[in-house]
C-alpha atoms as a PDB file:
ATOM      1  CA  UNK A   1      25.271  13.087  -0.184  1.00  0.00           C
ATOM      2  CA  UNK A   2      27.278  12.501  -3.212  1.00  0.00           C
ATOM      3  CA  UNK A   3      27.658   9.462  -2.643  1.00  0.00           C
ATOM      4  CA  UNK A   4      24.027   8.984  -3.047  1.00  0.00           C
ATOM      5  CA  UNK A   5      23.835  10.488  -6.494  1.00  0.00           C
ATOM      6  CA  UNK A   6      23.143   8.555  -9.749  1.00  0.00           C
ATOM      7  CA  UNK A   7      25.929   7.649 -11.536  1.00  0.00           C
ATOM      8  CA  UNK A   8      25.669   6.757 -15.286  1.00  0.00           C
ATOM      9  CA  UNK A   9      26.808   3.800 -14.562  1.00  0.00           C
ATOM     10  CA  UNK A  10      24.314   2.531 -12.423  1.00  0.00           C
ATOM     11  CA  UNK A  11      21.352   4.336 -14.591  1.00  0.00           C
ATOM     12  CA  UNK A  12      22.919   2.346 -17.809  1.00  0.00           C
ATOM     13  CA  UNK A  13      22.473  -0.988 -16.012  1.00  0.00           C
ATOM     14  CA  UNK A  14      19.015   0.253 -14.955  1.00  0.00           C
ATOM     15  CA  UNK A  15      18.818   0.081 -18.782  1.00  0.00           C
ATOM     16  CA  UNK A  16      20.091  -3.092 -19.779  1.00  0.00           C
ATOM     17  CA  UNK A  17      17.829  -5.094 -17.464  1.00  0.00           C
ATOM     18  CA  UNK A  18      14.863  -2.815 -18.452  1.00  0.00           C
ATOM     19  CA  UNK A  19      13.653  -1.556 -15.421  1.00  0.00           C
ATOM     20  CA  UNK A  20      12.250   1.480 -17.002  1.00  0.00           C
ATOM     21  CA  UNK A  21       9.265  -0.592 -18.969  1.00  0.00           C
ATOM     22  CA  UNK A  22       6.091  -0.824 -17.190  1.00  0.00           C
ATOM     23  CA  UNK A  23       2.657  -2.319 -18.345  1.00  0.00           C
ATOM     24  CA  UNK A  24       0.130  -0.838 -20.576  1.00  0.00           C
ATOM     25  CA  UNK A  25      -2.282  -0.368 -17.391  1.00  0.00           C
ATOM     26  CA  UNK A  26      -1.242   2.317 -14.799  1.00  0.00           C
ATOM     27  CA  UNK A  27      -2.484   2.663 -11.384  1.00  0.00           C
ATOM     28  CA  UNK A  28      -3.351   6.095 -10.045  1.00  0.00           C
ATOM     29  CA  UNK A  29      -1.267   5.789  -7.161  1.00  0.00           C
ATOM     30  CA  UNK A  30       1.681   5.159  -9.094  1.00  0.00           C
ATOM     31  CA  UNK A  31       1.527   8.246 -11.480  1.00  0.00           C
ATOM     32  CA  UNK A  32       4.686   9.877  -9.710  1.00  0.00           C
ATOM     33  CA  UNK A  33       6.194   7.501 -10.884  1.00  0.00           C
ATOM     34  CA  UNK A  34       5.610   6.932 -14.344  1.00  0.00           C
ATOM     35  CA  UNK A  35       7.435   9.044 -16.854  1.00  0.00           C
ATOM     36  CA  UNK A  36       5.491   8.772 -19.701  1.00  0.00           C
ATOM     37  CA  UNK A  37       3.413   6.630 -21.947  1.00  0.00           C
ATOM     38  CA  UNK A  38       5.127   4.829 -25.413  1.00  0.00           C
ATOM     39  CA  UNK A  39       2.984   4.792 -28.502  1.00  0.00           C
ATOM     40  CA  UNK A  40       2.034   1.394 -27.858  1.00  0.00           C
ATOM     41  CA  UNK A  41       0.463   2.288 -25.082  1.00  0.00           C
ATOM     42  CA  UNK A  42       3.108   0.935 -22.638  1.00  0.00           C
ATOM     43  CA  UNK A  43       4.405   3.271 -19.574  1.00  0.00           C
ATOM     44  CA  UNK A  44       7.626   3.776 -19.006  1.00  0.00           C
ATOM     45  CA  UNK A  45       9.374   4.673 -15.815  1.00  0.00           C
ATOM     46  CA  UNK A  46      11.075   7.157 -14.284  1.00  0.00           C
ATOM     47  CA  UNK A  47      14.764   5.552 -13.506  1.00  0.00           C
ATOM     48  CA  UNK A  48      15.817   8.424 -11.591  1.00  0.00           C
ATOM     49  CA  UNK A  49      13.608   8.104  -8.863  1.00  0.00           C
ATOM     50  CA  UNK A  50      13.948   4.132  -9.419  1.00  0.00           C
ATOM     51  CA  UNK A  51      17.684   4.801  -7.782  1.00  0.00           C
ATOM     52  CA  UNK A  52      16.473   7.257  -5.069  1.00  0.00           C
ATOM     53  CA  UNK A  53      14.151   4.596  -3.755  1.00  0.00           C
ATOM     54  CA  UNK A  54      16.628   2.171  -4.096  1.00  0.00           C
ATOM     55  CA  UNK A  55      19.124   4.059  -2.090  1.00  0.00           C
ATOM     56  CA  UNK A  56      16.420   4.755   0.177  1.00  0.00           C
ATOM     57  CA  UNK A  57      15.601   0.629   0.768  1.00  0.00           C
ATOM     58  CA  UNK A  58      19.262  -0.104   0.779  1.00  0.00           C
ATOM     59  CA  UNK A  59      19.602   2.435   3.549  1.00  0.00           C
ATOM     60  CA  UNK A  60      16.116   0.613   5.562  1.00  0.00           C
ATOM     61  CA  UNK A  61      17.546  -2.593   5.299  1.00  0.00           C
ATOM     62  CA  UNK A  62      21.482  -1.977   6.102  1.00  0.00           C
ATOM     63  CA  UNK A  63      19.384  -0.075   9.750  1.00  0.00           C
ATOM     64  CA  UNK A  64      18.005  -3.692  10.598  1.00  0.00           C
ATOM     65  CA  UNK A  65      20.453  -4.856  12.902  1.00  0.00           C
ATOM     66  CA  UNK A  66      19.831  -8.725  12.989  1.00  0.00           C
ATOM     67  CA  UNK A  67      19.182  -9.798   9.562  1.00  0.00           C
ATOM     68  CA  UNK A  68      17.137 -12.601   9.556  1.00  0.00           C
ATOM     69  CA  UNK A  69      14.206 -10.293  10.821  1.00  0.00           C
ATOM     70  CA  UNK A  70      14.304  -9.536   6.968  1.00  0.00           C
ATOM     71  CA  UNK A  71      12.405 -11.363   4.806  1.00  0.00           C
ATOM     72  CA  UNK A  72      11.716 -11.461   1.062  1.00  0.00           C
ATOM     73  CA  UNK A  73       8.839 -12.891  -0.583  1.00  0.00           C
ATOM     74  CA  UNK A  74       7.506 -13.619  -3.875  1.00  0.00           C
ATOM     75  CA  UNK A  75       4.944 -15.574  -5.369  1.00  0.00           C
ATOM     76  CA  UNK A  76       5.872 -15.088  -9.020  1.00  0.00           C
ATOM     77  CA  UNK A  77       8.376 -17.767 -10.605  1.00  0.00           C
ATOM     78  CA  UNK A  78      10.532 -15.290 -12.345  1.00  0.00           C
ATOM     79  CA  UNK A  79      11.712 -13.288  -9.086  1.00  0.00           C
ATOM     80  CA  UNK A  80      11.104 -16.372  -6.686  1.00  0.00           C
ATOM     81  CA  UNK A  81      15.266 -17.350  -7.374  1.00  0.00           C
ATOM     82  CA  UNK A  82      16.142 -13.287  -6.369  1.00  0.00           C
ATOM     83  CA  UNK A  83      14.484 -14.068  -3.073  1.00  0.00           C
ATOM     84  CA  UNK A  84      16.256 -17.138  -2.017  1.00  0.00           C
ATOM     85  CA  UNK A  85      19.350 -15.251  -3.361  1.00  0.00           C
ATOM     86  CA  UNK A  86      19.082 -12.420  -1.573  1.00  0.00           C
ATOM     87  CA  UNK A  87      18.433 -14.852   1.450  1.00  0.00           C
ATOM     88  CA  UNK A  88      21.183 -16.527   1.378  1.00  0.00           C
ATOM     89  CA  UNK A  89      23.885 -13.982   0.868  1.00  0.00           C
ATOM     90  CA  UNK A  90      22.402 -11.335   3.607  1.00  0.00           C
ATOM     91  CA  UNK A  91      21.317 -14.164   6.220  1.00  0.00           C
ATOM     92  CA  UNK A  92      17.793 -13.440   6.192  1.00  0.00           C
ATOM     93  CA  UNK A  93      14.650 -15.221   5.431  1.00  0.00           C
ATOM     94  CA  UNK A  94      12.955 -16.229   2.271  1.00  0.00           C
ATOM     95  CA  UNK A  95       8.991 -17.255   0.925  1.00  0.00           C
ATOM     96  CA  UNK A  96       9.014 -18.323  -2.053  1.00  0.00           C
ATOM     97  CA  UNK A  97       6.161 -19.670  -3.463  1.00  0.00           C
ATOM     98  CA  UNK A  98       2.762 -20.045  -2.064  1.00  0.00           C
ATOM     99  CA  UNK A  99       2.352 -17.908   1.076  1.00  0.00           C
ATOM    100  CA  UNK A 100       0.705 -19.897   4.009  1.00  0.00           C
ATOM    101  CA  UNK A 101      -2.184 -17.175   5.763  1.00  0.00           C
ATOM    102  CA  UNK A 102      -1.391 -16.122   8.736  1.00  0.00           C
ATOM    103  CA  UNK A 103       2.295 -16.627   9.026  1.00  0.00           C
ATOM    104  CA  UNK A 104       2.758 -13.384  10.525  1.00  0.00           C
ATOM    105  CA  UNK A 105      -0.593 -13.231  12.551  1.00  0.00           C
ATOM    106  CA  UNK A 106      -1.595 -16.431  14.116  1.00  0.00           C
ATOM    107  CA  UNK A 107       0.789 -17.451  16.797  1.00  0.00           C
ATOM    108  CA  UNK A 108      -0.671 -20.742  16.683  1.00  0.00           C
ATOM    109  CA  UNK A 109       0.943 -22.136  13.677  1.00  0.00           C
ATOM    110  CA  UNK A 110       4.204 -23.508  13.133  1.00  0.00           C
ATOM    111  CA  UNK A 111       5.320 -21.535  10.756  1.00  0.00           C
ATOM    112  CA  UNK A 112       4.227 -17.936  12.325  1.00  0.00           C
ATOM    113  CA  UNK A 113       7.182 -15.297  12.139  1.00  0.00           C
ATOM    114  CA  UNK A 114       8.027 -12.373  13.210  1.00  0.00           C
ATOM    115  CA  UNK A 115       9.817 -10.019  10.870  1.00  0.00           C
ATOM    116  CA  UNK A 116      10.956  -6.359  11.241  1.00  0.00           C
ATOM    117  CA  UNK A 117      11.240  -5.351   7.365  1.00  0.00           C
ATOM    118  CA  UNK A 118       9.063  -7.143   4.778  1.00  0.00           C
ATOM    119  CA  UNK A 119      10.544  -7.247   1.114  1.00  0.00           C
ATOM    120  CA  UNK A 120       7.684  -8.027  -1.746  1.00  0.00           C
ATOM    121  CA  UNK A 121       8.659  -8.711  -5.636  1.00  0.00           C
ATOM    122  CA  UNK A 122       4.894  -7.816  -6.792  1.00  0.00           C
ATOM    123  CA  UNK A 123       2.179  -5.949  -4.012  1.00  0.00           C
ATOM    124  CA  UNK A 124      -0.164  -6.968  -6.563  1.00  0.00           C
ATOM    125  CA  UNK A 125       0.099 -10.655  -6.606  1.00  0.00           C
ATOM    126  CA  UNK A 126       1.517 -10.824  -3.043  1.00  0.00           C
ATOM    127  CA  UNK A 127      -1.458  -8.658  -1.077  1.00  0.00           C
ATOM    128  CA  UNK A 128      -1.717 -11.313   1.666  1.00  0.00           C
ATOM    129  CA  UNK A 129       1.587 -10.737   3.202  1.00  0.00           C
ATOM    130  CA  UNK A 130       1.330  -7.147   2.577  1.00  0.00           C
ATOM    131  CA  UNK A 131      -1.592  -6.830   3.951  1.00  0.00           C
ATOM    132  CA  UNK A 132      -0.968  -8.908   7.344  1.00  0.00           C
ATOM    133  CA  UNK A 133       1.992  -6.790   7.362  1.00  0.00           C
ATOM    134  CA  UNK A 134      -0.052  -3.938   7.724  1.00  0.00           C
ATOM    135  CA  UNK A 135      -1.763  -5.525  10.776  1.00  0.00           C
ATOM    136  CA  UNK A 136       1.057  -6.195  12.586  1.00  0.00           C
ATOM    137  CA  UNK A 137       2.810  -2.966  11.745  1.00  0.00           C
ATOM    138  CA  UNK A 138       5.522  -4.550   9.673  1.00  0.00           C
ATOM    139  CA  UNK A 139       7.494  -1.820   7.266  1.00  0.00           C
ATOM    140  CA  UNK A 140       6.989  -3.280   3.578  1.00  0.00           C
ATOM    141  CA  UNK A 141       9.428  -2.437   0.867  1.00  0.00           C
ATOM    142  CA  UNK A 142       7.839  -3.319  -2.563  1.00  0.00           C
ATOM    143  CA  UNK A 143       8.883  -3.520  -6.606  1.00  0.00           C
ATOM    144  CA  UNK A 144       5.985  -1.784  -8.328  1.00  0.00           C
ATOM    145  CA  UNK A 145       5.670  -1.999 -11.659  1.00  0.00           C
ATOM    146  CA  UNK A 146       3.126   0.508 -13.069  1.00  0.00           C
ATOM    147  CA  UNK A 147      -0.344  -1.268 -11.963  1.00  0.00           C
ATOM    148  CA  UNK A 148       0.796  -1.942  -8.790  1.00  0.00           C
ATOM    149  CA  UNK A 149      -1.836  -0.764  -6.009  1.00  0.00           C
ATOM    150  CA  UNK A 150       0.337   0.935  -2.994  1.00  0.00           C
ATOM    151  CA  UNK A 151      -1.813   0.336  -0.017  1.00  0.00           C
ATOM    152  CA  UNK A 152       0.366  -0.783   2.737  1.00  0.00           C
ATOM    153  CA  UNK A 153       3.320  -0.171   1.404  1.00  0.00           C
ATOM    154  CA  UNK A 154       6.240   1.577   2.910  1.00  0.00           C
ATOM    155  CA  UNK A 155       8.838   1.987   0.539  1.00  0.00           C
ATOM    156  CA  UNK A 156       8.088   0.974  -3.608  1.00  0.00           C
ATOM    157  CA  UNK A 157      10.449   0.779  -5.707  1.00  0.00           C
ATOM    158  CA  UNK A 158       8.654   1.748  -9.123  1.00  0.00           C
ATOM    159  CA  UNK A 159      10.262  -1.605 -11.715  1.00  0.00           C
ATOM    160  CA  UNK A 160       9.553  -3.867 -14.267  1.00  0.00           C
ATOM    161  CA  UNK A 161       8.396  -6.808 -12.120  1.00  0.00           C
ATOM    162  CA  UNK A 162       6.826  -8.591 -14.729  1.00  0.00           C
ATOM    163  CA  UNK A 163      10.328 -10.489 -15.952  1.00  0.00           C
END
């Protein structure tokens, strides 16, 4: 498993793009998570297991043998260019923008789909797809910053989210 293990490197660009600052509002569930708490009041998180659960999601979606089953969503304008990125270079599927209802749970529409592995930017701001991921017992992998509620998902990656 050494190949698994943190390098400096990798923890240094962590870093630079400032993963490791949350909000000033913490949700219980993600208290494992957080590190500790700045004097301003703002949480900061803990990078180390930031890299486990990104090993741990890069190891989820390398498993999913036909990759347009995966797709990555994100309603916030910051992240919605990383999700038609990581579309385009791994061949899988992208939302970004306004979610349509039911696109995983009414057969009926046109634009109903099917995925295998759900990637979210925010749980908090996209809890429609989450949750209809839930009903149809769709794995969710989700960037959490430190408000983010963890019902339904699978796999968070505790980040800064927030841009």
């Amino acid at each position: 498993m050494a190949q698994f293990a943190s390098r400096d490197e990798d923890i240094a660009k962590l870093v630079a793009a400032q993963a490791h600052i949350g909000t000033r509002n913490s949700d219980y569930q993600m208290a494992d998570y957080i590190w500790r708490r700045r004097m301003d009041g703002v949480h900061i998180l803990n990078l180390g297991k930031t890299y486990e659960k990104i090993m741990l999601a890069a190891r989820v979606i390398v498993a999913i043998e036909n990759p347009a089953d995966v797709i990555a969503i994100s309603a916030r304008p910051y992240s919605q260019r990383a999700v038609l990125k990581f579309a385009q270079y791994t061949g899988g599927q992208s939302i970004a923008g306004r979610y349509t209802p039911g696109t995983f749970t009414n057969q009926i529409t046109k634009q109903y789909r099917e995925p295998r592995l759900l990637i979210v930017t925010d749980p908090l701001l996209d809890h429609q797809p989450v949750r209809e991921a839930s009903y149809v017992n769709v794995p969710v992998i989700a960037f959490c910053d430190s408000d983010s509620p963890l019902e339904n998902v699978d796999i968070a990656i505790p980040a800064n989210n927030k841009g």
